[in-house]
C-alpha atoms as a PDB file:
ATOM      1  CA  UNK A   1     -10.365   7.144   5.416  1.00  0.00           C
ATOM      2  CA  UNK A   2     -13.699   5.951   4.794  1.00  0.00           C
ATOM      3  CA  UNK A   3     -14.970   2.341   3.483  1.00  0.00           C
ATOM      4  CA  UNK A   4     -18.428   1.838   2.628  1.00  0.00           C
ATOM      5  CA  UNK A   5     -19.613  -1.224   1.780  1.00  0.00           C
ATOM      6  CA  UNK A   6     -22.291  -1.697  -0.315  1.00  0.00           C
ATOM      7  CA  UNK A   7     -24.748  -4.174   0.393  1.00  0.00           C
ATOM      8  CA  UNK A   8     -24.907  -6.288  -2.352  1.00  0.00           C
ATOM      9  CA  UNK A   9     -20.902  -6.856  -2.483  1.00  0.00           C
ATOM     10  CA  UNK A  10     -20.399  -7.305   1.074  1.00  0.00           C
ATOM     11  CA  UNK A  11     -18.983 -10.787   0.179  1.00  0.00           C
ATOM     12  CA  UNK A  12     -16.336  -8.876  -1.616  1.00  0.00           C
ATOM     13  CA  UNK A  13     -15.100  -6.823   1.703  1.00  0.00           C
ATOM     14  CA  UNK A  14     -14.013 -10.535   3.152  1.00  0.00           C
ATOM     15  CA  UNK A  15     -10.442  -9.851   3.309  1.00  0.00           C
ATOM     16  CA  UNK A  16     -10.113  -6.545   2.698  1.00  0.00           C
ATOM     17  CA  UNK A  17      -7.500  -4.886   4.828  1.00  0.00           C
ATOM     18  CA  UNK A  18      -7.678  -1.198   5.866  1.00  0.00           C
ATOM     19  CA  UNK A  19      -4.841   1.529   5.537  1.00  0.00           C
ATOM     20  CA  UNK A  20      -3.551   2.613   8.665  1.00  0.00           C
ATOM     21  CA  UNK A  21      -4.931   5.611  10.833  1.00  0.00           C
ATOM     22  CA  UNK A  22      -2.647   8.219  11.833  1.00  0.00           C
ATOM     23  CA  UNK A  23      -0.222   7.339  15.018  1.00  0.00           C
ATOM     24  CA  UNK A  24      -1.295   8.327  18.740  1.00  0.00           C
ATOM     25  CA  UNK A  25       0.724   9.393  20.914  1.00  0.00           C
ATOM     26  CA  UNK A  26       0.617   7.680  24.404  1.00  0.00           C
ATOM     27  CA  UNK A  27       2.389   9.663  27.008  1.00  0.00           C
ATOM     28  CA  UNK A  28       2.544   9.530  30.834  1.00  0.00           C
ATOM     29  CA  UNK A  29      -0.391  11.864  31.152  1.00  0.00           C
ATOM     30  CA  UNK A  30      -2.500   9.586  28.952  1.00  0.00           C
ATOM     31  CA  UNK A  31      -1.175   6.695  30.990  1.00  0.00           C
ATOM     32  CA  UNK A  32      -2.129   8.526  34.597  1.00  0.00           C
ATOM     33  CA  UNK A  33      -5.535   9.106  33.775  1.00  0.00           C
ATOM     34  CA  UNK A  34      -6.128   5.906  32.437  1.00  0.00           C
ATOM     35  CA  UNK A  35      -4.846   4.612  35.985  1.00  0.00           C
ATOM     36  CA  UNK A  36      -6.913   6.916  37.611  1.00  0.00           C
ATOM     37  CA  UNK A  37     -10.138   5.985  35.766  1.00  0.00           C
ATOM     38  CA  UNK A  38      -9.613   2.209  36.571  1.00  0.00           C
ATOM     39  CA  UNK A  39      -7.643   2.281  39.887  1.00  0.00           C
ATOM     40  CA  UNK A  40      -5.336   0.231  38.290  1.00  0.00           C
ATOM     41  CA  UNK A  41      -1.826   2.198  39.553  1.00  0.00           C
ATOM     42  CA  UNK A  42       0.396  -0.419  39.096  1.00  0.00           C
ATOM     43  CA  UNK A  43       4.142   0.959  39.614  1.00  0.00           C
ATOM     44  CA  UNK A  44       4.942  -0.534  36.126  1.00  0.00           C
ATOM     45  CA  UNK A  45       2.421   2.187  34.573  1.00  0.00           C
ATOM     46  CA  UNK A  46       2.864   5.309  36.689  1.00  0.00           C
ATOM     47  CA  UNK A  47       5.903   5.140  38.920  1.00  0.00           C
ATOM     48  CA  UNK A  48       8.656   6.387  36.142  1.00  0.00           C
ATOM     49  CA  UNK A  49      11.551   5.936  38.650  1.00  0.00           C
ATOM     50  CA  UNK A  50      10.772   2.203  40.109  1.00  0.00           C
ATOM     51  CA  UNK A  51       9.630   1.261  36.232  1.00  0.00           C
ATOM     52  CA  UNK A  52      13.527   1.781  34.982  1.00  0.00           C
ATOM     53  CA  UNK A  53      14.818  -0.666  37.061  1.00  0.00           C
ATOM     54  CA  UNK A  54      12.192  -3.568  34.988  1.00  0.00           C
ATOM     55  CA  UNK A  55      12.952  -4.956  31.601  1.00  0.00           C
ATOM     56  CA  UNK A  56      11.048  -2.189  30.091  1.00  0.00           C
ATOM     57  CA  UNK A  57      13.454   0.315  31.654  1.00  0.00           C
ATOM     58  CA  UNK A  58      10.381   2.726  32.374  1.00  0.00           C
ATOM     59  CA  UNK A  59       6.512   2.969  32.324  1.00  0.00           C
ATOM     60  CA  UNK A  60       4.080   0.826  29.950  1.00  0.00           C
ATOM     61  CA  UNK A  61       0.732   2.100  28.539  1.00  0.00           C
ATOM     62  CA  UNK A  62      -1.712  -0.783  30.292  1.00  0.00           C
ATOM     63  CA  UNK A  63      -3.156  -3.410  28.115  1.00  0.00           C
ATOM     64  CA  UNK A  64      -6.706  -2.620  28.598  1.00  0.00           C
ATOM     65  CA  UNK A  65      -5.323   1.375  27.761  1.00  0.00           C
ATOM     66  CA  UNK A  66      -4.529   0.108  24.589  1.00  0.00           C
ATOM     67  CA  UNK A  67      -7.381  -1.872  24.265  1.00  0.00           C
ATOM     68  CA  UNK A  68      -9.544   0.476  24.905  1.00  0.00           C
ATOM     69  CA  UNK A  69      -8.135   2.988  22.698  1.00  0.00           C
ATOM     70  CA  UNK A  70      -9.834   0.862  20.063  1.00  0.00           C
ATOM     71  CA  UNK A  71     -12.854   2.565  20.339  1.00  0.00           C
ATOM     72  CA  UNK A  72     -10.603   5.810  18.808  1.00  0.00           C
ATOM     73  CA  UNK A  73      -9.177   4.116  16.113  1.00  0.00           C
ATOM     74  CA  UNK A  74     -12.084   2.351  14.999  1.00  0.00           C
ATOM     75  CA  UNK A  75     -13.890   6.004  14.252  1.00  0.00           C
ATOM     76  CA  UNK A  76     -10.932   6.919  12.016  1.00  0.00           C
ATOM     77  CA  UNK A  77     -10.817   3.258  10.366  1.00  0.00           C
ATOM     78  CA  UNK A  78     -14.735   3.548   9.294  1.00  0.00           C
ATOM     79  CA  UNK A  79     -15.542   0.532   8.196  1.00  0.00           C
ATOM     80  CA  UNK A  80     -19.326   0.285   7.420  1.00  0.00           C
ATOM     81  CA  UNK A  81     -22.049  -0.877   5.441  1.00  0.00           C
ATOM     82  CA  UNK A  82     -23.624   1.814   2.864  1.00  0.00           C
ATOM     83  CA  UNK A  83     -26.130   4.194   4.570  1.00  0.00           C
ATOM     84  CA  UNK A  84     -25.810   2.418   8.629  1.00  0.00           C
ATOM     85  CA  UNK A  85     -27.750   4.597  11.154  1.00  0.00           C
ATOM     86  CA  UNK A  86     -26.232   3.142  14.023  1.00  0.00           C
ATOM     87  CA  UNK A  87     -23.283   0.887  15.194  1.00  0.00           C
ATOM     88  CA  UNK A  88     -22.624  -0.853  17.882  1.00  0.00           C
ATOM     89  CA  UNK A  89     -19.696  -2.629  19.646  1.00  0.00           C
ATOM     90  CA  UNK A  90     -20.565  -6.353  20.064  1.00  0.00           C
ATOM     91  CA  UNK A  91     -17.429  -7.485  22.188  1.00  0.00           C
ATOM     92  CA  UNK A  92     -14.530  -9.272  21.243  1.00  0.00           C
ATOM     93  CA  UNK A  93     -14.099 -12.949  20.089  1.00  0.00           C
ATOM     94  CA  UNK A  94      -9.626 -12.930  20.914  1.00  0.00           C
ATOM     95  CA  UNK A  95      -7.527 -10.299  22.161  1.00  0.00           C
ATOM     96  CA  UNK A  96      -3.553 -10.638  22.421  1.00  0.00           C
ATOM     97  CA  UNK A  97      -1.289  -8.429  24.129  1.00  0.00           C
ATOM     98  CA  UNK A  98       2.115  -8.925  22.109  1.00  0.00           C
ATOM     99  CA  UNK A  99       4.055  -6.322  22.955  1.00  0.00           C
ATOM    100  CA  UNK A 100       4.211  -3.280  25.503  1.00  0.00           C
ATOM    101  CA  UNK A 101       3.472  -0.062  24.770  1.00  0.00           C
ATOM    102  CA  UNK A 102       6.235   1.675  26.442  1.00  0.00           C
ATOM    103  CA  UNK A 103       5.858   5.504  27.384  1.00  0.00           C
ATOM    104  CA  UNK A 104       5.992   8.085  24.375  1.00  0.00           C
ATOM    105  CA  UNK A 105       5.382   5.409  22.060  1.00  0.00           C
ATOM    106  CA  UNK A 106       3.278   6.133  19.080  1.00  0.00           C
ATOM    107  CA  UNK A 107       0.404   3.692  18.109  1.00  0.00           C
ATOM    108  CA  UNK A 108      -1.325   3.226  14.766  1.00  0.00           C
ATOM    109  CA  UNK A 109      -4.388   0.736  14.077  1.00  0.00           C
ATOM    110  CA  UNK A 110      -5.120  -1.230  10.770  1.00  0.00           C
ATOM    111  CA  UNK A 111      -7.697  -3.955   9.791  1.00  0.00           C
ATOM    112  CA  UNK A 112      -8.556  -6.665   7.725  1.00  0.00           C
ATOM    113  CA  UNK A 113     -12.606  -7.452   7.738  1.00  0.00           C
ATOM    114  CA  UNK A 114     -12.792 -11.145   8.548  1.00  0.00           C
ATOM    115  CA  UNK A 115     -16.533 -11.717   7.982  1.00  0.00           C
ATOM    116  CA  UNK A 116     -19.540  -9.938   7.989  1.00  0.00           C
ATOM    117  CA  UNK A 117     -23.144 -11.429   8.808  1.00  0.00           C
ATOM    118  CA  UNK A 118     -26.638 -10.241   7.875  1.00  0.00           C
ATOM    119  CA  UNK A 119     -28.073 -11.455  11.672  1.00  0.00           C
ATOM    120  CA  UNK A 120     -31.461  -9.679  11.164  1.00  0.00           C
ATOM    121  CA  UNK A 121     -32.875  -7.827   8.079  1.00  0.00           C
ATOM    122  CA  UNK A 122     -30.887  -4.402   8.079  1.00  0.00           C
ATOM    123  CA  UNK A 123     -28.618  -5.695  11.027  1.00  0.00           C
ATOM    124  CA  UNK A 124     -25.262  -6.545  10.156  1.00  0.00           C
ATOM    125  CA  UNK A 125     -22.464  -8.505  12.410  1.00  0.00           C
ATOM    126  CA  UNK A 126     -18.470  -7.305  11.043  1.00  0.00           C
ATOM    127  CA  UNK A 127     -15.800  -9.376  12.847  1.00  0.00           C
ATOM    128  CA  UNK A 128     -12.788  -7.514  12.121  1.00  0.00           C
ATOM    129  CA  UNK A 129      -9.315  -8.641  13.153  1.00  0.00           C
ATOM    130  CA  UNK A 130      -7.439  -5.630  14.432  1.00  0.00           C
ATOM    131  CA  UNK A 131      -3.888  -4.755  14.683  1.00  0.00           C
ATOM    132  CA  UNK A 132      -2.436  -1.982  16.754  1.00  0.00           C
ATOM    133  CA  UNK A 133       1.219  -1.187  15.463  1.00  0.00           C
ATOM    134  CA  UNK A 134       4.004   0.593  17.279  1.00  0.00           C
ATOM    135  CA  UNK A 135       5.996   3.240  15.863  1.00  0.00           C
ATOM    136  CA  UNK A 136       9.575   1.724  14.777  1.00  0.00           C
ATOM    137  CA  UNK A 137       8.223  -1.975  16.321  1.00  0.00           C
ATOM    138  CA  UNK A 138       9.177  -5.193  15.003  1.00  0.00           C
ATOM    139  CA  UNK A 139       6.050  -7.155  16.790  1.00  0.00           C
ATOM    140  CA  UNK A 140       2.676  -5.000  17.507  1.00  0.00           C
ATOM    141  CA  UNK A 141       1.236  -4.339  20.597  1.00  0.00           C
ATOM    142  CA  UNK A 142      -2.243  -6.277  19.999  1.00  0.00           C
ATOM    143  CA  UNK A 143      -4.385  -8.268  17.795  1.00  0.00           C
ATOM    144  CA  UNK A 144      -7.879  -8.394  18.261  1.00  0.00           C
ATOM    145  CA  UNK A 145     -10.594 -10.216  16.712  1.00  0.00           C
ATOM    146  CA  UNK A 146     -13.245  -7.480  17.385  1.00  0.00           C
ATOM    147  CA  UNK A 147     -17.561  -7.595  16.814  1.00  0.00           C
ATOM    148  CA  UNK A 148     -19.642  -4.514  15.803  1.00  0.00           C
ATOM    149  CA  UNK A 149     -23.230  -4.828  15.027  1.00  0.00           C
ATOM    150  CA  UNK A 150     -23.998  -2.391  12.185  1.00  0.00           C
ATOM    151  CA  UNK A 151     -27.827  -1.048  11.839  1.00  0.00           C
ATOM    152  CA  UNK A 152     -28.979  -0.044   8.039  1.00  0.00           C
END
């Protein structure tokens, strides 16, 4: 699920919305080791008994988890210009955590290309507003208004 974008109608791409990736599981093992790697061991993420009595009624995926699982997502999504050598993630201009991820929950991502910048000959700036979905959600879990610096 490729898009290239060719140089000369990159002022066409403005707008331009992806189609989703696949959905990703997130489990309590994915969960765990995300906890493990950031020392962030919150009950509400990996103590399943003491997370039923909250609102969620059991363990959430941690924001930056999702966050992070950007980087994933934005492989399958492939959004670049025609014949880049190299890209690189620039940061992120707004991120919103909407909605939980709760435990066995199933997570897609889909974007919409909100501008892209020629900063240096060859060097392009995307700004991409990204939406991570959750399976049978009403509301998604974030939006992001996400930089990558593409090299042609």
């Amino acid at each position: 699920m490729s898009t290239l974008i060719p140089r000369e109608k990159i002022r066409d791409y403005i707008g331009y919305t992806t189609e989703p990736t696949d959905w990703l599981l997130i489990d309590q093992q994915r969960i765990d080791a995300f906890a493990e790697c950031t020392l962030d061991r919150q009950f509400i993420h990996v103590d399943p008994e003491a997370a039923k009595m909250t609102p969620f009624g059991g363990t959430i995926a941690h924001g930056f988890l999702t966050l992070s699982l950007l980087s994933y997502f934005a492989g399958k999504l492939r959004v670049e210009i025609e014949n880049m050598q190299m890209g690189v993630n620039y940061g992120l201009d707004k991120v919103r955590f909407i909605n939980p991820v709760k435990v066995n929950s199933r997570v897609r991502v889909h974007a919409k290309v909100l501008d892209i910048l020629e900063k240096n000959p060859g060097q392009y700036q995307l700004k991409l507003e990204v939406t991570m979905e959750i399976d049978g959600g009403d509301k998604p879990a974030l939006v992001a208004e996400w930089l990558f610096m593409q090299f042609v």
